[in-house]
Each structure stands twice: as structure tokens, then as C-alpha cells.
C-alpha atoms as a PDB file:
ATOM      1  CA  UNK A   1     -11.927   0.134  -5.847  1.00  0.00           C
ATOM      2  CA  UNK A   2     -12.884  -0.918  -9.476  1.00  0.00           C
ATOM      3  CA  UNK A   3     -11.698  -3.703 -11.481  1.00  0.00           C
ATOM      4  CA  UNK A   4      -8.187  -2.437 -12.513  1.00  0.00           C
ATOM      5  CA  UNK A   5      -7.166  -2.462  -8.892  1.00  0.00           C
ATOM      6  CA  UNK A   6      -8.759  -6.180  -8.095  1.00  0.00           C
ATOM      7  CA  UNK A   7      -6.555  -7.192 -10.674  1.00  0.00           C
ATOM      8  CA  UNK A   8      -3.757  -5.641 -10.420  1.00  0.00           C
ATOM      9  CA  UNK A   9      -3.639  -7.103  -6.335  1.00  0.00           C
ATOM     10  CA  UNK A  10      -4.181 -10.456  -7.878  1.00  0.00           C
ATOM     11  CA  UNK A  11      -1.051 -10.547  -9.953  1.00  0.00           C
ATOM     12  CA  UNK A  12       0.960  -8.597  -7.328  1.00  0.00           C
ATOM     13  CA  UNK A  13       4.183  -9.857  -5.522  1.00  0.00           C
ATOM     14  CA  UNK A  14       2.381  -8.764  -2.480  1.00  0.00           C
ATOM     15  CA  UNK A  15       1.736 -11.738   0.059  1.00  0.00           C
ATOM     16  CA  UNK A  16      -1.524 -10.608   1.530  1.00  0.00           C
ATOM     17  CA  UNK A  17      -4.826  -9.678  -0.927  1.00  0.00           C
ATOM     18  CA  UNK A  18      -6.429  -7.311   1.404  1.00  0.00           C
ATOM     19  CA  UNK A  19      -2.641  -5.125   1.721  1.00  0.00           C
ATOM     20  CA  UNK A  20      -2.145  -5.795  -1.982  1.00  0.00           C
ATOM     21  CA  UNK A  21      -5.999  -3.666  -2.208  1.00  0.00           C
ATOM     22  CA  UNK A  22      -4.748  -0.832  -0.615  1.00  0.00           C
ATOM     23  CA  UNK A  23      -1.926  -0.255  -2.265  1.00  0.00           C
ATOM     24  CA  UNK A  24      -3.430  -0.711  -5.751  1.00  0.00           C
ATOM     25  CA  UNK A  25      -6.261   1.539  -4.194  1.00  0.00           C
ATOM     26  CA  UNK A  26      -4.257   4.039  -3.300  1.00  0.00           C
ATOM     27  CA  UNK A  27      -1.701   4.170  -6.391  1.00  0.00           C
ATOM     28  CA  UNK A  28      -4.930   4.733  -8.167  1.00  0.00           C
ATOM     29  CA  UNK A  29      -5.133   8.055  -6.264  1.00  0.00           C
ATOM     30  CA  UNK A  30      -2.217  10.171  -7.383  1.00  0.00           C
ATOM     31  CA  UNK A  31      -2.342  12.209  -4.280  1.00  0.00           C
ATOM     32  CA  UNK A  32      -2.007   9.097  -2.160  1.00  0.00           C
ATOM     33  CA  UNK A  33       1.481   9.153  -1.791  1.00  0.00           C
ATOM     34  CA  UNK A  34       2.287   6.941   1.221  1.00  0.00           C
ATOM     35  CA  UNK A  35       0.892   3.624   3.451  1.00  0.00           C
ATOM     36  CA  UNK A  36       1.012   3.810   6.894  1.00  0.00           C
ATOM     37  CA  UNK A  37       0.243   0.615   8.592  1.00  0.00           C
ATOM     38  CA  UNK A  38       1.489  -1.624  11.804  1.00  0.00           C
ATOM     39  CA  UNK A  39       2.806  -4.613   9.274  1.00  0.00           C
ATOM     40  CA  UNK A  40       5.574  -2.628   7.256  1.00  0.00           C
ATOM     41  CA  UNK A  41       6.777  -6.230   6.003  1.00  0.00           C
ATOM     42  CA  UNK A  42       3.527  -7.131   3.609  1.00  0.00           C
ATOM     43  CA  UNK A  43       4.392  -3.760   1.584  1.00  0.00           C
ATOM     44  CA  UNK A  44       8.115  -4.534   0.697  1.00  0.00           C
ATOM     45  CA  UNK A  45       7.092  -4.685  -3.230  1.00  0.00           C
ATOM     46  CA  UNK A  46       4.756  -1.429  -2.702  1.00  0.00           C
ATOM     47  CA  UNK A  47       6.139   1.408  -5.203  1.00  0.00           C
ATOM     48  CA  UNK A  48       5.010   4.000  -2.262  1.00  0.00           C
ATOM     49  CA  UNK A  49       6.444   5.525   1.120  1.00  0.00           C
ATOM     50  CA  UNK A  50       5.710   2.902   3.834  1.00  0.00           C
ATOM     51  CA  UNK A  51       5.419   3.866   7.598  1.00  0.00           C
ATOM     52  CA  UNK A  52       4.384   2.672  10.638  1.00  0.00           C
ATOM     53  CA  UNK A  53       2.403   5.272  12.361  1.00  0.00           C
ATOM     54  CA  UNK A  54       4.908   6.283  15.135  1.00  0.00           C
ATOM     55  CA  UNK A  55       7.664   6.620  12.224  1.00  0.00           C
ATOM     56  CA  UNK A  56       5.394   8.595   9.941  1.00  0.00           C
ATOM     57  CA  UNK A  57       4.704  11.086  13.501  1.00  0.00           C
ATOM     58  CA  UNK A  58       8.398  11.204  14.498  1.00  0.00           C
ATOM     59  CA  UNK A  59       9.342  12.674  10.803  1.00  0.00           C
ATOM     60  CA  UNK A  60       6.697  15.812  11.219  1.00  0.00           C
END
């Protein structure tokens, strides 16, 4: 997490700050590639592959 990604959450479409983190986070990370969460709705906007968990198992 460095100041890039604070910002870049802030001034997101995303709804919730803490989901808008993680995303920015992770897009930071080239080899982060996809979310997996419980709340598929709050990363709509994301630019990544979003999954719930039992989704992201059933496609292995």
C-alpha cells in the first residue's frame, strides 16, 4: 500500500474505501490477476476477474 494506491481508491467509482484498497493494491501487483471476495457487487468498476470463492473453486 503506498500513496499511489490511497489515491487512486479515493477517486475510484468504487462505493466502499476499504474494497476500492484492494483492488488498487492488487492492480499494483501485476501478478494479482483476480479478487475473490463474498460481496461481488462493490467490485463492478474493478478492471480484474471477480469471484466469489465457491465460483473461483467450481472453475478449477
Amino acid at each position: 500500500m503506498d500513496q499511489k494506491v490511497v489515491l487512486n481508491a479515493l477517486n475510484s467509482n468504487l462505493k466502499d474505501f476499504e474494497d476500492a484498497l484492494q483492488n488498487f493494491s492488487a492492480i499494483e501487483h501485476k501478478e494479482i490477476t483476480i479478487i475473490l471476495t463474498r460481496n461481488i457487487k462493490d467490485y463492478k468498476r474493478s478492471d480484474l476477474s471477480v469471484f466469489t470463492p465457491e465460483t473461483y473453486l467450481k472453475g478449477r
